[in-house]
N, C-alpha and C. Protein backbone atom coordinates (compact mmCIF):
# COMPACT_ATOMS: atom_id res chain seq x y z
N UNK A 1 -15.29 -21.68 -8.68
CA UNK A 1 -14.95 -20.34 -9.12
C UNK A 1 -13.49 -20.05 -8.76
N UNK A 2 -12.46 -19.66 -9.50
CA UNK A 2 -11.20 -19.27 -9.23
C UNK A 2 -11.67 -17.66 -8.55
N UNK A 3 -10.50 -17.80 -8.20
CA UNK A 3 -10.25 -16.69 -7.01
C UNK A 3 -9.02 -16.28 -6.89
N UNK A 4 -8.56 -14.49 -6.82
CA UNK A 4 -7.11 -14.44 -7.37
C UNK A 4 -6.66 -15.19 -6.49
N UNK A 5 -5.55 -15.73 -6.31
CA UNK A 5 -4.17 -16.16 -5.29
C UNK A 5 -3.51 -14.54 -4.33
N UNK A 6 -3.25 -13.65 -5.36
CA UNK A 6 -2.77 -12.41 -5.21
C UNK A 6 -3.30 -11.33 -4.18
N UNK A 7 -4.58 -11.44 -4.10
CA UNK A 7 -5.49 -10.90 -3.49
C UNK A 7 -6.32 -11.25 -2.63
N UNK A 8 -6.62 -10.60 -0.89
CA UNK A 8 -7.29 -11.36 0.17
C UNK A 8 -8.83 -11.47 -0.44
N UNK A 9 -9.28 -12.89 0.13
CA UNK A 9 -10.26 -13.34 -0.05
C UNK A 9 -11.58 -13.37 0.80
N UNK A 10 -10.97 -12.77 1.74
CA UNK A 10 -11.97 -12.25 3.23
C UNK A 10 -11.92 -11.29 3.95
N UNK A 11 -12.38 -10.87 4.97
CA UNK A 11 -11.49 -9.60 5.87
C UNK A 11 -10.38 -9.92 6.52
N UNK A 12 -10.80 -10.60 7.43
CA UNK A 12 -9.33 -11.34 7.80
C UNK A 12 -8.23 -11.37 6.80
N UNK A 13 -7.81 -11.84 5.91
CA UNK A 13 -6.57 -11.67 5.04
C UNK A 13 -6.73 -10.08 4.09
N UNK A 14 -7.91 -9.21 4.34
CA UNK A 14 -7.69 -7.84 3.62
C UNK A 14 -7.19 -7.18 4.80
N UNK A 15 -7.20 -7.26 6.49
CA UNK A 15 -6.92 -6.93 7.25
C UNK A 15 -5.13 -6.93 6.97
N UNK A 16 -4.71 -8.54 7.10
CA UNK A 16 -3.55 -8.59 6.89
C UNK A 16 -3.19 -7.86 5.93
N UNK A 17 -3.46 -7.76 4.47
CA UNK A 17 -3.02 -7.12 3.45
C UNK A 17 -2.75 -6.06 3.79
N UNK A 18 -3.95 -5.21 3.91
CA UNK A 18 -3.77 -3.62 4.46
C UNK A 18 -2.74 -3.97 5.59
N UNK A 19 -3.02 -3.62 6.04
CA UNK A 19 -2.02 -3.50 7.35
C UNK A 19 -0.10 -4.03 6.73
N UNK A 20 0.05 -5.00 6.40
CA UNK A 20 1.36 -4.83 5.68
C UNK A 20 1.23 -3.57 4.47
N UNK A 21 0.82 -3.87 3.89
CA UNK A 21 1.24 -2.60 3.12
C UNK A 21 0.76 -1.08 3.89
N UNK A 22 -0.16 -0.49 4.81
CA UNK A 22 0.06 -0.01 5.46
C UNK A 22 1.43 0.29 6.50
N UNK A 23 1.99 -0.72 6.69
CA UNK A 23 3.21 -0.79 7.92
C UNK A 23 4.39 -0.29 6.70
N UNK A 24 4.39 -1.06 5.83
CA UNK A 24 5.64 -1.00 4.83
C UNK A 24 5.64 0.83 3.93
N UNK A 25 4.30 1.14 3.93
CA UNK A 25 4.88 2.16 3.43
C UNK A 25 4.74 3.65 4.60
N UNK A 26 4.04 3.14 5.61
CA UNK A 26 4.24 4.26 6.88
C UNK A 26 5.72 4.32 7.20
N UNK A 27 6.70 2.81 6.88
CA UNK A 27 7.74 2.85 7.93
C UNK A 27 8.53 3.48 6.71
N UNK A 28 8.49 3.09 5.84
CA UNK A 28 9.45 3.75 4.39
C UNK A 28 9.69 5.22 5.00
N UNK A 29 7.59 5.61 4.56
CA UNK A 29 7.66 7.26 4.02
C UNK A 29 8.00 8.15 5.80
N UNK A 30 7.64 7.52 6.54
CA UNK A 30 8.13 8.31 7.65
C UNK A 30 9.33 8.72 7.97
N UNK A 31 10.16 7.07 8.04
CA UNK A 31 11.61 7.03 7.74
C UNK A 31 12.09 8.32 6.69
N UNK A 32 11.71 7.86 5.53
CA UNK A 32 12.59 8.92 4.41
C UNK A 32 12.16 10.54 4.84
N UNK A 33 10.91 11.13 5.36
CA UNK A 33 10.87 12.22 5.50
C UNK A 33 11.58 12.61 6.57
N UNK A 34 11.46 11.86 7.39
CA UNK A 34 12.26 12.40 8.81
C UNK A 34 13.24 12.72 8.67
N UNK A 35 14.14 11.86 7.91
CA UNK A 35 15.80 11.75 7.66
C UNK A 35 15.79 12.90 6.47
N UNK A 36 15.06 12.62 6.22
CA UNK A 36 14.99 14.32 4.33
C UNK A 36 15.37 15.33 5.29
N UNK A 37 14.57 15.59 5.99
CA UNK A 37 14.35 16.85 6.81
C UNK A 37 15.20 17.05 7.92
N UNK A 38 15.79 16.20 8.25
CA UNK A 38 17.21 16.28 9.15
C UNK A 38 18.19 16.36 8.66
N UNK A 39 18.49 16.12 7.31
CA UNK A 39 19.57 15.36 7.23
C UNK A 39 20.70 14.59 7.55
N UNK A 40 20.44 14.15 8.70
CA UNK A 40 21.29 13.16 9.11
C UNK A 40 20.92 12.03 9.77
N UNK A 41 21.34 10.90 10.17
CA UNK A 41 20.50 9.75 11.18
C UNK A 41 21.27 9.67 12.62
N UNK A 42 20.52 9.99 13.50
CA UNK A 42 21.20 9.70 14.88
C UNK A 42 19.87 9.31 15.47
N UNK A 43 20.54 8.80 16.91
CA UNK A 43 19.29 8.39 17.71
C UNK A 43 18.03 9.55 18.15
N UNK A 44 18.73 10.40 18.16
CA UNK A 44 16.85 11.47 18.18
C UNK A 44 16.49 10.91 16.82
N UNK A 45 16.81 11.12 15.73
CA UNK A 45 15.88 10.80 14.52
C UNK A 45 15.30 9.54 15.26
N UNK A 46 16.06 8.46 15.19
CA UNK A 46 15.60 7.36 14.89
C UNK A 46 14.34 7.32 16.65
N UNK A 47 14.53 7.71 17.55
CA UNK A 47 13.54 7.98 18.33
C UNK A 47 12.64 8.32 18.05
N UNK A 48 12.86 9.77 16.94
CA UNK A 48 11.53 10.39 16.26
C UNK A 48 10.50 9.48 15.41
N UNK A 49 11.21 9.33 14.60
CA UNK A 49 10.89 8.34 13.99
C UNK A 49 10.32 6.47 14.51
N UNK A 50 10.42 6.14 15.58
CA UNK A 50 9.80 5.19 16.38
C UNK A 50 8.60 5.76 17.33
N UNK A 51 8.56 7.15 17.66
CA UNK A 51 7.58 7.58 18.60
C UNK A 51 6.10 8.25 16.91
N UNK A 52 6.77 8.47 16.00
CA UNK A 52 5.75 8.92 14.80
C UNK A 52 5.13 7.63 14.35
N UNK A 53 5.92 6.51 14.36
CA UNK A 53 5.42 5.30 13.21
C UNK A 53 3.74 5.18 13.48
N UNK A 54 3.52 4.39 15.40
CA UNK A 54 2.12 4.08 15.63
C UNK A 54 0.81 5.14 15.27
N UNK A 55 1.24 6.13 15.50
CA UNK A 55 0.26 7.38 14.88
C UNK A 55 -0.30 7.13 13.42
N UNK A 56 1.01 7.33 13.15
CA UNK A 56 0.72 7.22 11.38
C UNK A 56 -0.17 6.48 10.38
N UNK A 57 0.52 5.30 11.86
CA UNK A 57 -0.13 3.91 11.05
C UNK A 57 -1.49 3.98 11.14
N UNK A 58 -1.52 4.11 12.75
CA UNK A 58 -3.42 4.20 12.75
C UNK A 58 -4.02 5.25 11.98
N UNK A 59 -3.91 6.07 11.90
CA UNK A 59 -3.98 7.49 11.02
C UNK A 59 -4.30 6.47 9.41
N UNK A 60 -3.35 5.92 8.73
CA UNK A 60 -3.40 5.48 7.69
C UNK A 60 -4.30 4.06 7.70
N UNK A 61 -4.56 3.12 8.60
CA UNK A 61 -5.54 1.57 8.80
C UNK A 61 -7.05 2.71 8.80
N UNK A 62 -6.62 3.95 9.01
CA UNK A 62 -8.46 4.21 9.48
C UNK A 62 -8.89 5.18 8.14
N UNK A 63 -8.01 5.88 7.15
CA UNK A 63 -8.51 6.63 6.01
C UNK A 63 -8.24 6.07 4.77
N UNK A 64 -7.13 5.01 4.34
CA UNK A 64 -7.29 4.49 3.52
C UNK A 64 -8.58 3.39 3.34
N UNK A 65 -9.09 2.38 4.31
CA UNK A 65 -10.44 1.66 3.90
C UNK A 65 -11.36 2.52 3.79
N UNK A 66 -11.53 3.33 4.49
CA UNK A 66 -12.72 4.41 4.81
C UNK A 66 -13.14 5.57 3.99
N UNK A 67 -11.94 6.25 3.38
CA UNK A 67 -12.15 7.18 2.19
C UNK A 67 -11.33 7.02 0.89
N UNK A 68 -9.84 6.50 0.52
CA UNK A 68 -9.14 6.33 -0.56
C UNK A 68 -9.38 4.92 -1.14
N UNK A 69 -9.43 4.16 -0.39
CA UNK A 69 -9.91 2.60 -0.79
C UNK A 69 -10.91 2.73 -1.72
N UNK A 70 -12.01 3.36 -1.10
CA UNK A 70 -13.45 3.37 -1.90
C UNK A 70 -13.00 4.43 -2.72
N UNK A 71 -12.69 5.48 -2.70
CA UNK A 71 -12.38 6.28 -3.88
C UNK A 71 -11.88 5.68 -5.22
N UNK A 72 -10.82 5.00 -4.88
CA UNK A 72 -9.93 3.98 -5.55
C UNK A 72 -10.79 2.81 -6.31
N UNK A 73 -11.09 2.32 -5.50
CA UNK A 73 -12.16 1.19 -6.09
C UNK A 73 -13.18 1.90 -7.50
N UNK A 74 -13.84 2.71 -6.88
CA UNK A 74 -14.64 3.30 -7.85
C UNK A 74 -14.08 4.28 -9.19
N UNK A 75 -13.13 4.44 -9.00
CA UNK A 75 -12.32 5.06 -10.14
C UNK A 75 -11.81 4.29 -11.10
N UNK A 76 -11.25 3.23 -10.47
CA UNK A 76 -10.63 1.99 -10.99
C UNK A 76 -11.57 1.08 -11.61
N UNK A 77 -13.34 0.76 -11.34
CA UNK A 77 -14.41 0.08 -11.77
C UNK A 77 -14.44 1.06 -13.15
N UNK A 78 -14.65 2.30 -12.61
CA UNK A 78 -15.40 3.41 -13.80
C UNK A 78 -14.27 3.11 -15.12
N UNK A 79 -13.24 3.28 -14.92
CA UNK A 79 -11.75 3.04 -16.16
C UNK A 79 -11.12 1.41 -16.23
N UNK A 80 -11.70 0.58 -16.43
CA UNK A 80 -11.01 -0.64 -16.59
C UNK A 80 -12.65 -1.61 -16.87
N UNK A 81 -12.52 -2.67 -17.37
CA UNK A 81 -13.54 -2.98 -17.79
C UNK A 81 -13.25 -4.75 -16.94
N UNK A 82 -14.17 -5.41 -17.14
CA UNK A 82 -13.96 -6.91 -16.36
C UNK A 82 -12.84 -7.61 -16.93
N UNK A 83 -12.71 -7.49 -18.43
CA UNK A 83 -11.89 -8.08 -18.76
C UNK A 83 -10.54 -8.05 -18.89
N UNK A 84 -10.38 -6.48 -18.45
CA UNK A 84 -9.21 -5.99 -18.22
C UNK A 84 -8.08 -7.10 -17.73
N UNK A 85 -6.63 -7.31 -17.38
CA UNK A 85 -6.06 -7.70 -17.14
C UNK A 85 -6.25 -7.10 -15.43
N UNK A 86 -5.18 -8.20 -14.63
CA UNK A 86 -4.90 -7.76 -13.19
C UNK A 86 -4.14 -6.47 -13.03
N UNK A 87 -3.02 -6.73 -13.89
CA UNK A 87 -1.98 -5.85 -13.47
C UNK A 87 -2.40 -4.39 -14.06
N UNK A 88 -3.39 -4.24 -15.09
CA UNK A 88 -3.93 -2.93 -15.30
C UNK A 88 -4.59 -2.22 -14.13
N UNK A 89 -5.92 -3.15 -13.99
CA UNK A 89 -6.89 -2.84 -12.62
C UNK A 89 -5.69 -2.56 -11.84
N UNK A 90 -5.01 -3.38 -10.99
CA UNK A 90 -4.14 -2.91 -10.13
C UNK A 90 -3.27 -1.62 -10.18
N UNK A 91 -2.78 -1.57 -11.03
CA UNK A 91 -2.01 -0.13 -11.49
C UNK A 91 -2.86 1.00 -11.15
N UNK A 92 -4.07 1.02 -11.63
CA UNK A 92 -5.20 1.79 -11.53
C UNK A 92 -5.21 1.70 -9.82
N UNK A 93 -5.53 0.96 -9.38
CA UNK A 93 -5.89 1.11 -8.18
C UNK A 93 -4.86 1.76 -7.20
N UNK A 94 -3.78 1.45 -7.08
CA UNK A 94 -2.61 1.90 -7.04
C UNK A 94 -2.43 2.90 -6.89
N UNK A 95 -2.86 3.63 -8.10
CA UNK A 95 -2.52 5.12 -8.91
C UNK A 95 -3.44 6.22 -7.43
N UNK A 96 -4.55 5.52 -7.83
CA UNK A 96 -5.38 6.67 -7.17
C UNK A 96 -5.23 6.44 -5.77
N UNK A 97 -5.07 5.26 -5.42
CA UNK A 97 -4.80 5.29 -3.71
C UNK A 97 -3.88 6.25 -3.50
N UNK A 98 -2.53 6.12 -4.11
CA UNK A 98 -1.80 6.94 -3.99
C UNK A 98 -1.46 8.30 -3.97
N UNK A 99 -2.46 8.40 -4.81
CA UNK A 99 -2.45 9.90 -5.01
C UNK A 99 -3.65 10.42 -3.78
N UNK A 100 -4.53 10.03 -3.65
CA UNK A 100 -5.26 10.59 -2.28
C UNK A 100 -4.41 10.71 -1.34
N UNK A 101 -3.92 9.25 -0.61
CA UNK A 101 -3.00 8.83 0.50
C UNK A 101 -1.97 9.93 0.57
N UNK A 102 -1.06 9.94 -0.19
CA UNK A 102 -0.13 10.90 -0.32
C UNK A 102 -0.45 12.19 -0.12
N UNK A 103 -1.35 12.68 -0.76
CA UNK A 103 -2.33 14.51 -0.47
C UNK A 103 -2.81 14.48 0.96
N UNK A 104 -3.38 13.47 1.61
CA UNK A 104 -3.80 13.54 2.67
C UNK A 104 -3.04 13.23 3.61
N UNK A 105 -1.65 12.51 3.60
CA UNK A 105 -0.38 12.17 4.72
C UNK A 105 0.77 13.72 4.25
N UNK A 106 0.47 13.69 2.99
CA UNK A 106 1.61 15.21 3.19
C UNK A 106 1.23 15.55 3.96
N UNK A 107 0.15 16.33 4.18
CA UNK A 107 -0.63 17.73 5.22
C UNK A 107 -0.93 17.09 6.84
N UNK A 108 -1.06 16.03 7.14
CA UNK A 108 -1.12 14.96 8.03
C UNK A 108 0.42 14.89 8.61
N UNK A 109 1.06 14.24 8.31
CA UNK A 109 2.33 13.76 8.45
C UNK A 109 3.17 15.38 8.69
N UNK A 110 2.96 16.60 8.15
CA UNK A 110 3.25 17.94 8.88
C UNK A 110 2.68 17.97 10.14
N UNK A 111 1.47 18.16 10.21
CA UNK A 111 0.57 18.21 11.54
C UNK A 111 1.62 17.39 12.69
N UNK A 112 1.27 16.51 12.35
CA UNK A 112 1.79 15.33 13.36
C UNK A 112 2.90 15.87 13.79
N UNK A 113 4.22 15.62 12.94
CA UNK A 113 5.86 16.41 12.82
C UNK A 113 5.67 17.63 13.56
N UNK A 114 5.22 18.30 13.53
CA UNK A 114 5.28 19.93 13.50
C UNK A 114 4.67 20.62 14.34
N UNK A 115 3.18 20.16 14.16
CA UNK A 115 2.05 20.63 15.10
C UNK A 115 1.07 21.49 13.68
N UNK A 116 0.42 22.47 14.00
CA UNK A 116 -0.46 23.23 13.39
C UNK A 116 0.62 25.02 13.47
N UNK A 117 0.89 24.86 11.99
CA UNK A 117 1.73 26.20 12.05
C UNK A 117 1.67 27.07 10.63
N UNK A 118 1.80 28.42 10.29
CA UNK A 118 1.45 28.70 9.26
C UNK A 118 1.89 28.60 7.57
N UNK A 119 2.49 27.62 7.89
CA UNK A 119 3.56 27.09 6.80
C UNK A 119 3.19 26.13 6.25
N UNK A 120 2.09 25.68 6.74
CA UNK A 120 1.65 24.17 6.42
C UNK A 120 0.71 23.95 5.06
N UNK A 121 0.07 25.00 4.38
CA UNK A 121 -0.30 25.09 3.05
C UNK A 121 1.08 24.99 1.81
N UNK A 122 1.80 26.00 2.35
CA UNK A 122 3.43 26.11 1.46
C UNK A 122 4.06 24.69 1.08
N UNK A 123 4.09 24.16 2.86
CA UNK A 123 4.86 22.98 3.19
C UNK A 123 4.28 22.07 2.01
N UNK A 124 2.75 21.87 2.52
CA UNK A 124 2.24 20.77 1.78
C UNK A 124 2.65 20.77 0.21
N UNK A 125 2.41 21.97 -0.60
CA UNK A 125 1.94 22.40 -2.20
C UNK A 125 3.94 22.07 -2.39
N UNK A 126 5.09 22.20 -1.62
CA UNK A 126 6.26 21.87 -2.18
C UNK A 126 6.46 20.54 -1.70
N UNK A 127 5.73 20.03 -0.62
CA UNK A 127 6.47 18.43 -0.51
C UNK A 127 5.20 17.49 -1.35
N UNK A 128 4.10 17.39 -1.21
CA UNK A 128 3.40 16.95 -1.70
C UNK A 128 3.95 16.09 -3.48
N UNK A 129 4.37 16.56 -3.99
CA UNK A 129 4.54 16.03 -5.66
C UNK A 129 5.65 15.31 -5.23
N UNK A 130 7.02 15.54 -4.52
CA UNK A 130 7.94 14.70 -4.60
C UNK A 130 6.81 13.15 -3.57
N UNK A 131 6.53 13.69 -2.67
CA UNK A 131 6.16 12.15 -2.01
C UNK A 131 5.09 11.29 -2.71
N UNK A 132 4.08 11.91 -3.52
CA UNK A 132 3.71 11.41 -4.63
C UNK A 132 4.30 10.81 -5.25
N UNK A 133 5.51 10.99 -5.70
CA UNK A 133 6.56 9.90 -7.29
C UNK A 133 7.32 8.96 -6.16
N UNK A 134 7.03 9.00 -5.05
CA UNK A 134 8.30 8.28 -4.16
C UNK A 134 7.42 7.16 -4.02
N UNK A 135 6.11 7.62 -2.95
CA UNK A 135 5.06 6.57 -2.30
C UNK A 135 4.65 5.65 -3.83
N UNK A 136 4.69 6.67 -5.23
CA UNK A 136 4.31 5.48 -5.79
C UNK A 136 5.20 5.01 -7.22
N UNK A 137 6.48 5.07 -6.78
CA UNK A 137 7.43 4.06 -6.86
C UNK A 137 7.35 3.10 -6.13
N UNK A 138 7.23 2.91 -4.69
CA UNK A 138 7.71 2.48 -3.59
C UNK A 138 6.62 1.38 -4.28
N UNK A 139 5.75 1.73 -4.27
CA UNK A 139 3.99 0.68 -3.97
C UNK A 139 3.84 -0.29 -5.19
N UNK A 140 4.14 0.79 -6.23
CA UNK A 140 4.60 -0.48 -7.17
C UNK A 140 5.37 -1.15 -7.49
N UNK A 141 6.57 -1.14 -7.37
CA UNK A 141 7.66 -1.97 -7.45
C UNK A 141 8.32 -2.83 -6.73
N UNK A 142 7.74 -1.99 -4.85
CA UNK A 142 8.36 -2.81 -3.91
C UNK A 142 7.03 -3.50 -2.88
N UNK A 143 6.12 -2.06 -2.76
CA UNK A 143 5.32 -2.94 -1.46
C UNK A 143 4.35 -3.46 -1.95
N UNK A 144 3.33 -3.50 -2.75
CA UNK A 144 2.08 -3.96 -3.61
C UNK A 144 3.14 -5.59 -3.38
N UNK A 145 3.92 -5.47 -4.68
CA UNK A 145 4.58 -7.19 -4.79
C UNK A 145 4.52 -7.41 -3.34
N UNK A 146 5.77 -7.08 -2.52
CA UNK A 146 5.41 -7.84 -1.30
C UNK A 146 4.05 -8.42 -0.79
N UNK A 147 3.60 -7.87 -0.68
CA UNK A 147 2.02 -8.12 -0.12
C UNK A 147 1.53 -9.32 -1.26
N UNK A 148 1.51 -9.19 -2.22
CA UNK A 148 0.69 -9.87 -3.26
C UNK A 148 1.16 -11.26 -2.52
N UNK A 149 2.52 -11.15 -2.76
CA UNK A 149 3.48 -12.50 -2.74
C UNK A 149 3.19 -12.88 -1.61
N UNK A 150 3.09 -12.35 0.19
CA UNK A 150 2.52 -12.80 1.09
C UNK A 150 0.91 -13.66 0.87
N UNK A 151 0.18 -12.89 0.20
CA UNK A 151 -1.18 -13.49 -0.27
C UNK A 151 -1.33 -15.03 -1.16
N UNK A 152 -0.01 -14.68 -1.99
CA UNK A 152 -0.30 -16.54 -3.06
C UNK A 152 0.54 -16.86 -1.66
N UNK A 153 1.67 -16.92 -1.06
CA UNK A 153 1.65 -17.68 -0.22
C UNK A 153 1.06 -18.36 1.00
N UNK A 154 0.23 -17.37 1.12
CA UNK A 154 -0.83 -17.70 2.61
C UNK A 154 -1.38 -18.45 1.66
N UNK A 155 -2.37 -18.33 0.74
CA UNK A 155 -3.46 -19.37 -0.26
C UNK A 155 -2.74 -20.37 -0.30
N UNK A 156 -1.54 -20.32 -0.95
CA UNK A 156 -1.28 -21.91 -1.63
C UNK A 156 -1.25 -22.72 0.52
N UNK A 157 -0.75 -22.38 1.08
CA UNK A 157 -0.49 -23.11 2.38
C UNK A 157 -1.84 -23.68 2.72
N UNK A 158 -2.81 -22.31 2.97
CA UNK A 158 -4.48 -22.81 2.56
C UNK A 158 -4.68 -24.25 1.89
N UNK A 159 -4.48 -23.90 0.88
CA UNK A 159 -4.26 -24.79 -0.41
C UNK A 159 -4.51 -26.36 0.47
N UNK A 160 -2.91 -26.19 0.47
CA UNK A 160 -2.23 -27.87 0.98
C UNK A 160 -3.59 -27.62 2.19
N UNK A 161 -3.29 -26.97 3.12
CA UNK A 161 -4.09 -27.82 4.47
C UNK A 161 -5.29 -28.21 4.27
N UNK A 162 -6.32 -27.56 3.07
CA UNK A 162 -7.21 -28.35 2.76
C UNK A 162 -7.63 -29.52 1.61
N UNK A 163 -5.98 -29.77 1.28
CA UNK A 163 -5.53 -31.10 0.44
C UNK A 163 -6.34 -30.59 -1.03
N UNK A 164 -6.13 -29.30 -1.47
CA UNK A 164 -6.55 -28.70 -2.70
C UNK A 164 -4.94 -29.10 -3.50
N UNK A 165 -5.01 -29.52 -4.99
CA UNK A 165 -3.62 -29.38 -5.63
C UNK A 165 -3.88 -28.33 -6.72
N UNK A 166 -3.25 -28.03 -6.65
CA UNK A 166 -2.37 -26.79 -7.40
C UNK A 166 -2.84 -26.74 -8.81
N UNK A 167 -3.95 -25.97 -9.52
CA UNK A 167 -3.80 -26.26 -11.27
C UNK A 167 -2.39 -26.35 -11.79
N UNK A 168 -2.11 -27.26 -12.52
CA UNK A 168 -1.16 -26.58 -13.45
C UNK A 168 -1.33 -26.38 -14.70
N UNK A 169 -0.62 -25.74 -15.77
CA UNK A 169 -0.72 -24.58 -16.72
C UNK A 169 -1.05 -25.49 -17.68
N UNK A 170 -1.80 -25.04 -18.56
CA UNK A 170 -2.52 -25.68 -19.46
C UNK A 170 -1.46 -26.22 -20.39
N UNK A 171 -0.09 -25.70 -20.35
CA UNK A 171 0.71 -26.52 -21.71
C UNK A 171 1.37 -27.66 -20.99
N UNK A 172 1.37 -27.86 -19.34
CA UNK A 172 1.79 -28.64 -18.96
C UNK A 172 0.98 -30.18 -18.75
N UNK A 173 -0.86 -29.75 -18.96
CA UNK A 173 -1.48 -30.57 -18.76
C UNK A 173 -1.24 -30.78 -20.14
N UNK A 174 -1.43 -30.56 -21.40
CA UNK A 174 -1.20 -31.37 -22.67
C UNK A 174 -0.33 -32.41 -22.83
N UNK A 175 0.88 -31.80 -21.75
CA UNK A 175 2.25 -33.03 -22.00
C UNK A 175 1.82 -33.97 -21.11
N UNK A 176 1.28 -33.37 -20.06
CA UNK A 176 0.90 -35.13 -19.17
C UNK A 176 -0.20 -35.92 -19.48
N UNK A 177 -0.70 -35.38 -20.76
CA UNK A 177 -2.16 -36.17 -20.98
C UNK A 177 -1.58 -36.85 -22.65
């Protein structure tokens, strides 16, 4: 049975997955809000911003598998069919992670920053849509690929150490046959 390359094949490598793309877009979106909201970079930011990251992250390893993952998943089953292509399903999946993740780290990611203050409905309903188009720029263009590309590379290494070779592409097997 083929099996994507692109995508972890166990927990162990969905662990890894998540968790890089977890790290890559906690350190982005923390980074960019902190500095939004300061406007400037000096070492308090960048302190701030190193004492927020571990929070975040765990904050984000424990609600994305647990509530947006599965949200995601099932939204993405219900609108895409088996035969769909990858990069559709994925888009899809994508889409809606993002859009939970994002609704639930706006109002989160205040808390944290800020504390509990009465601004934090306002805050959320005006930052919320920009970090939406940012987180999912970011995911599709930059951190999703990363990750993917970590994944065919862990497999193919797989690959070799268990002396598996490589299909190659069906117009290439015509010329060698």
């Amino acid at each position: 049975m083929h099996q994507e390359k692109r995508l972890p094949h166990n927990g162990k490598e969905g662990l890894l997955y998540g968790g890089l793309i977890s790290t890559l877009t906690v350190l982005f979106m923390t980074s960019f809000s902190v500095i939004y909201f300061a406007g400037e970079f000096n070492a308090d930011i960048a302190w701030s911003i190193v004492k927020m990251l571990p929070i975040m992250w765990i904050i984000v390893m424990i609600i994305e598998p647990v509530i947006f993952g599965r949200i995601a998943e099932a939204l993405t089953a219900r609108l895409t069919h088996p035969s769909d292509s990858f990069n559709s399903k994925i888009l899809f999946r994508i889409l809606f992670t993002v859009l939970g993740m994002s609704a639930a780290m706006t109002l989160i990611g205040d808390v944290v920053g800020n504390g509990l203050h009465s601004e934090l409905f306002s805050n959320w309903i005006a930052n919320w849509p920009r970090n939406f188009v940012i987180v999912l720029i970011a995911e599709s263009l930059v951190i999703q690929p990363i990750a993917r590309f970590v994944m065919v590379k862990l497999h193919e290494a797989q690959d070799r150490k268990a002396g598996i070779v490589p299909e190659t592409e069906p117009s290439l097997k015509a010329e060698v046959l």
